[in-house]
C-alpha atoms as a PDB file:
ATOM      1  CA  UNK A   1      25.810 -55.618 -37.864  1.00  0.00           C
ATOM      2  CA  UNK A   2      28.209 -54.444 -34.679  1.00  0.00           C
ATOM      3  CA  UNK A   3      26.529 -55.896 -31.257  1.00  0.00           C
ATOM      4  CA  UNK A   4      27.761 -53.417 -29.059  1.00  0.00           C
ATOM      5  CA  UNK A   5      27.139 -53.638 -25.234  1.00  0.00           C
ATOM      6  CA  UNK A   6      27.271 -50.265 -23.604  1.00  0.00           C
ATOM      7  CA  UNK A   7      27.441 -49.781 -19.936  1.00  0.00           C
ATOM      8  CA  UNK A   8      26.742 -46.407 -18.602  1.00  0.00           C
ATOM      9  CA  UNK A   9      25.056 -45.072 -15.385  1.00  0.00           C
ATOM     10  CA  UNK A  10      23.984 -41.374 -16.683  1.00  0.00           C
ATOM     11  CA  UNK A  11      20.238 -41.468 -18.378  1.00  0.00           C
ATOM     12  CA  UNK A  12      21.256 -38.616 -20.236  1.00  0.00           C
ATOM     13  CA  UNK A  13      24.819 -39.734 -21.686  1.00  0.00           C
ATOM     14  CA  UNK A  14      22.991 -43.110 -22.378  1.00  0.00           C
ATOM     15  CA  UNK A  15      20.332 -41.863 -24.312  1.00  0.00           C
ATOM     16  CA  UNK A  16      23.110 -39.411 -26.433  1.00  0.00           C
ATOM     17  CA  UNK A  17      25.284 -41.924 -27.088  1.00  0.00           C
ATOM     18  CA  UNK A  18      22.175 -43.952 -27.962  1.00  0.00           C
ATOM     19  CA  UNK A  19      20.955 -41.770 -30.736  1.00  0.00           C
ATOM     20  CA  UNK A  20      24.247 -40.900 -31.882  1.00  0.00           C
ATOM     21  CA  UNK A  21      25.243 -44.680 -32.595  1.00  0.00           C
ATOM     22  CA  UNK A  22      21.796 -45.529 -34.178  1.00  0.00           C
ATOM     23  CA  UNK A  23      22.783 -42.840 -36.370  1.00  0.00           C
ATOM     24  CA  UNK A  24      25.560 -44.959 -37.904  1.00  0.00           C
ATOM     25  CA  UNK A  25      23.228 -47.440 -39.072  1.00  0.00           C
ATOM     26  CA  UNK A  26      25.234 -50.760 -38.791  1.00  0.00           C
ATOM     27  CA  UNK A  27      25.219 -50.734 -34.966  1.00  0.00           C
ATOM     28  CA  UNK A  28      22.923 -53.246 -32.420  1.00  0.00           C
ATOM     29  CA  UNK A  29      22.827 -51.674 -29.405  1.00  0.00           C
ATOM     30  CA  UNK A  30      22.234 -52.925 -25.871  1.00  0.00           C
ATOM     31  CA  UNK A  31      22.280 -50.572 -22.867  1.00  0.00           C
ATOM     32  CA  UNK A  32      22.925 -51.272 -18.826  1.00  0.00           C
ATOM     33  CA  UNK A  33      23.190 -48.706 -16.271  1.00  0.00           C
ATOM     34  CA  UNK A  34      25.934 -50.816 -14.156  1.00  0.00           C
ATOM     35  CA  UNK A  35      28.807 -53.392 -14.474  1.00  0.00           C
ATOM     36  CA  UNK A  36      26.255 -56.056 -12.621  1.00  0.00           C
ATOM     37  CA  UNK A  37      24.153 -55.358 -15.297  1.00  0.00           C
ATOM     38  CA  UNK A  38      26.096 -55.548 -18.165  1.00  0.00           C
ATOM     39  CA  UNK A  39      27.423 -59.370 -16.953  1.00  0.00           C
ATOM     40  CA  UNK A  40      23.592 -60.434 -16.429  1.00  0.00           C
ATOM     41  CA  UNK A  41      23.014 -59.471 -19.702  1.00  0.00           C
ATOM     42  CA  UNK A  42      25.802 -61.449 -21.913  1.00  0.00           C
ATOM     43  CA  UNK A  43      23.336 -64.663 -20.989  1.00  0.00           C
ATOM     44  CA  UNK A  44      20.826 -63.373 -23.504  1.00  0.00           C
ATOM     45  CA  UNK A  45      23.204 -60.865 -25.815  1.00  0.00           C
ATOM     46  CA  UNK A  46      26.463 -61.772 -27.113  1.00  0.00           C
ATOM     47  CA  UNK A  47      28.336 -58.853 -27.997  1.00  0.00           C
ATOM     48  CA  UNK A  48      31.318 -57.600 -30.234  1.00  0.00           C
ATOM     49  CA  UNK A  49      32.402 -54.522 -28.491  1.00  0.00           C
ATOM     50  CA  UNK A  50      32.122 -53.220 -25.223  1.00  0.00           C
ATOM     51  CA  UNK A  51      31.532 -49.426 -24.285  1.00  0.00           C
ATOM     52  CA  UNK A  52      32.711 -48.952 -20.630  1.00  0.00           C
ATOM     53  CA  UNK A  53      32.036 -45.975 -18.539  1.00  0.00           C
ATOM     54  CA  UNK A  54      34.726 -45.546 -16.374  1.00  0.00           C
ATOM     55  CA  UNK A  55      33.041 -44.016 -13.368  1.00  0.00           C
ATOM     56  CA  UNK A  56      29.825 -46.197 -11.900  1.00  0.00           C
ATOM     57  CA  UNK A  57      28.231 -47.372  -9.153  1.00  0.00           C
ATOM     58  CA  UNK A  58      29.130 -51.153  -7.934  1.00  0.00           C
ATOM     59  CA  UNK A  59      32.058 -51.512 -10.307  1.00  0.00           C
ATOM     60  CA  UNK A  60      33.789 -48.984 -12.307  1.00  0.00           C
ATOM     61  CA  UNK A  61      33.980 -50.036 -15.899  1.00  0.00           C
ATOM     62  CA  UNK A  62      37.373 -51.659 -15.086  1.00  0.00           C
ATOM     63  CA  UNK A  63      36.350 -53.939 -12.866  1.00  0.00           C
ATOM     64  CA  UNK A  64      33.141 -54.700 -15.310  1.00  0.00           C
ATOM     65  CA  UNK A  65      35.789 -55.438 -17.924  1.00  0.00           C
ATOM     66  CA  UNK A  66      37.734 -57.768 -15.398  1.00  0.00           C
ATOM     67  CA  UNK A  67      35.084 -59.792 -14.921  1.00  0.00           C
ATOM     68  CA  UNK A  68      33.599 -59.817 -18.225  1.00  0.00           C
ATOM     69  CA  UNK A  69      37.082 -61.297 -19.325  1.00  0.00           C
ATOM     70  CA  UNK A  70      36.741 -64.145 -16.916  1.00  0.00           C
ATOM     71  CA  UNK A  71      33.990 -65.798 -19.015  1.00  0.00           C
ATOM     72  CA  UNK A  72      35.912 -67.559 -21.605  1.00  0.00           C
ATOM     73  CA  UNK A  73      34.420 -66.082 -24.873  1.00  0.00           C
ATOM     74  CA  UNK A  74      35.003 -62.759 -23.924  1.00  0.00           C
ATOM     75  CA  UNK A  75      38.552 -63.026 -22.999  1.00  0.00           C
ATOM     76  CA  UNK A  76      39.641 -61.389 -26.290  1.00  0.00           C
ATOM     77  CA  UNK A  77      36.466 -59.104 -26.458  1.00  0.00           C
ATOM     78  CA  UNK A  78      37.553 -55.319 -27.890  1.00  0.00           C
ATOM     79  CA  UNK A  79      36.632 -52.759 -24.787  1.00  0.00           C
ATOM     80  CA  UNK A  80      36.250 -49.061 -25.513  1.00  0.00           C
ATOM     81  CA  UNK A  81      36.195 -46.786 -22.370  1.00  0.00           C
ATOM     82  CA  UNK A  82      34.524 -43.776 -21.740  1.00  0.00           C
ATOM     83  CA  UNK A  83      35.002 -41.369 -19.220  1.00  0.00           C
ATOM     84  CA  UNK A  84      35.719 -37.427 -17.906  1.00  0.00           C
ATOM     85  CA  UNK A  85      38.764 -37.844 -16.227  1.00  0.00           C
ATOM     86  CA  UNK A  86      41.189 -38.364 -19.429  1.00  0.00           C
ATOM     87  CA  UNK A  87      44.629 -37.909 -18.003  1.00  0.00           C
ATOM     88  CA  UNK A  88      47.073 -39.257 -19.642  1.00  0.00           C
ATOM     89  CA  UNK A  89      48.202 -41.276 -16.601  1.00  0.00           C
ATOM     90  CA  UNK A  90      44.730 -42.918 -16.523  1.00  0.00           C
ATOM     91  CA  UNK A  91      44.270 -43.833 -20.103  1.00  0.00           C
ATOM     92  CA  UNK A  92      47.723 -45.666 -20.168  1.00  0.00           C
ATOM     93  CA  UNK A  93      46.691 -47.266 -16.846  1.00  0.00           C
ATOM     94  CA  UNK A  94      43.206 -48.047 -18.956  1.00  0.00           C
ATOM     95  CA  UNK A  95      45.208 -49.315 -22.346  1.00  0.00           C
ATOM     96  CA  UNK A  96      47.127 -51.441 -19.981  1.00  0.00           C
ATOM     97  CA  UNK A  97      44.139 -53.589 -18.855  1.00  0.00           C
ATOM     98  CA  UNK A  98      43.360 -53.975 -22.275  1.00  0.00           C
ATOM     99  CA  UNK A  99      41.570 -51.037 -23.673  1.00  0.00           C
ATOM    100  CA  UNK A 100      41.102 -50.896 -27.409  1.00  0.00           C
ATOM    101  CA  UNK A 101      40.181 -46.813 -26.887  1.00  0.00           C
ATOM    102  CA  UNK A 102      39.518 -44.146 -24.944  1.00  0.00           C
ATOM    103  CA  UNK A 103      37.034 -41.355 -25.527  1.00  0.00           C
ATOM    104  CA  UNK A 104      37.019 -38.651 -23.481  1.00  0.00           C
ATOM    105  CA  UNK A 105      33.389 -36.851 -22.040  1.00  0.00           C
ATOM    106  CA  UNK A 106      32.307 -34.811 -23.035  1.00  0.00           C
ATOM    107  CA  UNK A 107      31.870 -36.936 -26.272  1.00  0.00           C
ATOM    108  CA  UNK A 108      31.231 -36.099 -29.912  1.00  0.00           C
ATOM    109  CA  UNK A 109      28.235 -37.631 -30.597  1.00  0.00           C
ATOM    110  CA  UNK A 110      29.006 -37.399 -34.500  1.00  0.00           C
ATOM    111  CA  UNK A 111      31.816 -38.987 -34.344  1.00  0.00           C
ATOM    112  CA  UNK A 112      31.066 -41.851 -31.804  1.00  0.00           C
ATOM    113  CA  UNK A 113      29.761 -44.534 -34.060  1.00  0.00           C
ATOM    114  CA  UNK A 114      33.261 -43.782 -36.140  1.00  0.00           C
ATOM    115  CA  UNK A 115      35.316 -43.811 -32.875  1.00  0.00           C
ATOM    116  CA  UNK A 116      34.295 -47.476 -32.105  1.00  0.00           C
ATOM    117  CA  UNK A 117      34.757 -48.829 -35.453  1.00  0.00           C
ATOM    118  CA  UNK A 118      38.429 -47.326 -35.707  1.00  0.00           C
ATOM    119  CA  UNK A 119      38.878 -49.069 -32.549  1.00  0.00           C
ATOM    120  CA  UNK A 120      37.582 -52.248 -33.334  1.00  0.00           C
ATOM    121  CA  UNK A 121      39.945 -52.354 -36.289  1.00  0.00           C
END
């Protein structure tokens, strides 16, 4: 079983992505609507993947994944971002701070479940 932690302020893409990743069958999912909720939350979750919304209030998912990565275990942790604005420029600049994958919105929800285990390796 995948423990994915997936970080997105939208209710709507949440619950999509939600059902589309239960779909897959072999996924654990835990769900925050912002960066200072997805840090709170490795104290009682552990995680194997991250899903990052780019866009969010408080702290983009960059900055979520910059400070997830100061807490020792999760230095290594894969990151998968997610977000509408998937210009090339931007998901170099998001590879470079250590991005496993990018998916672009609007999503496939069929595919999503594949799309992070390709990217996990």
């Amino acid at each position: 079983m995948i423990r994915l932690l997936h970080v997105e302020d939208d209710p709507d893409i949440r619950e999509i992505a939600k059902l589309s990743l239960e779909l897959s069958g072999d996924l654990k999912i835990v769900q925050c609507v912002c960066g200072p909720d997805a840090i709170a939350q490795l104290a009682v979750f552990t995680p194997d993947v991250l899903l990052l919304d780019m866009m969010m209030p408080w702290m983009t998912g960059k900055e979520t994944l910059g400070r997830i990565r100061e807490i020792d275990q999760y230095k290594e942790i894969p990151a998968i971002f997610m977000t509408a604005r998937a210009q090339l420029s931007q998901m170099d600049e998001l590879r470079a701070a250590g991005a496993a994958h990018v998916i672009s919105k609007p999503f496939d929800p069929m595919a999503l479940g594949d799309q992070i285990k390709k990217a996990m390796g």
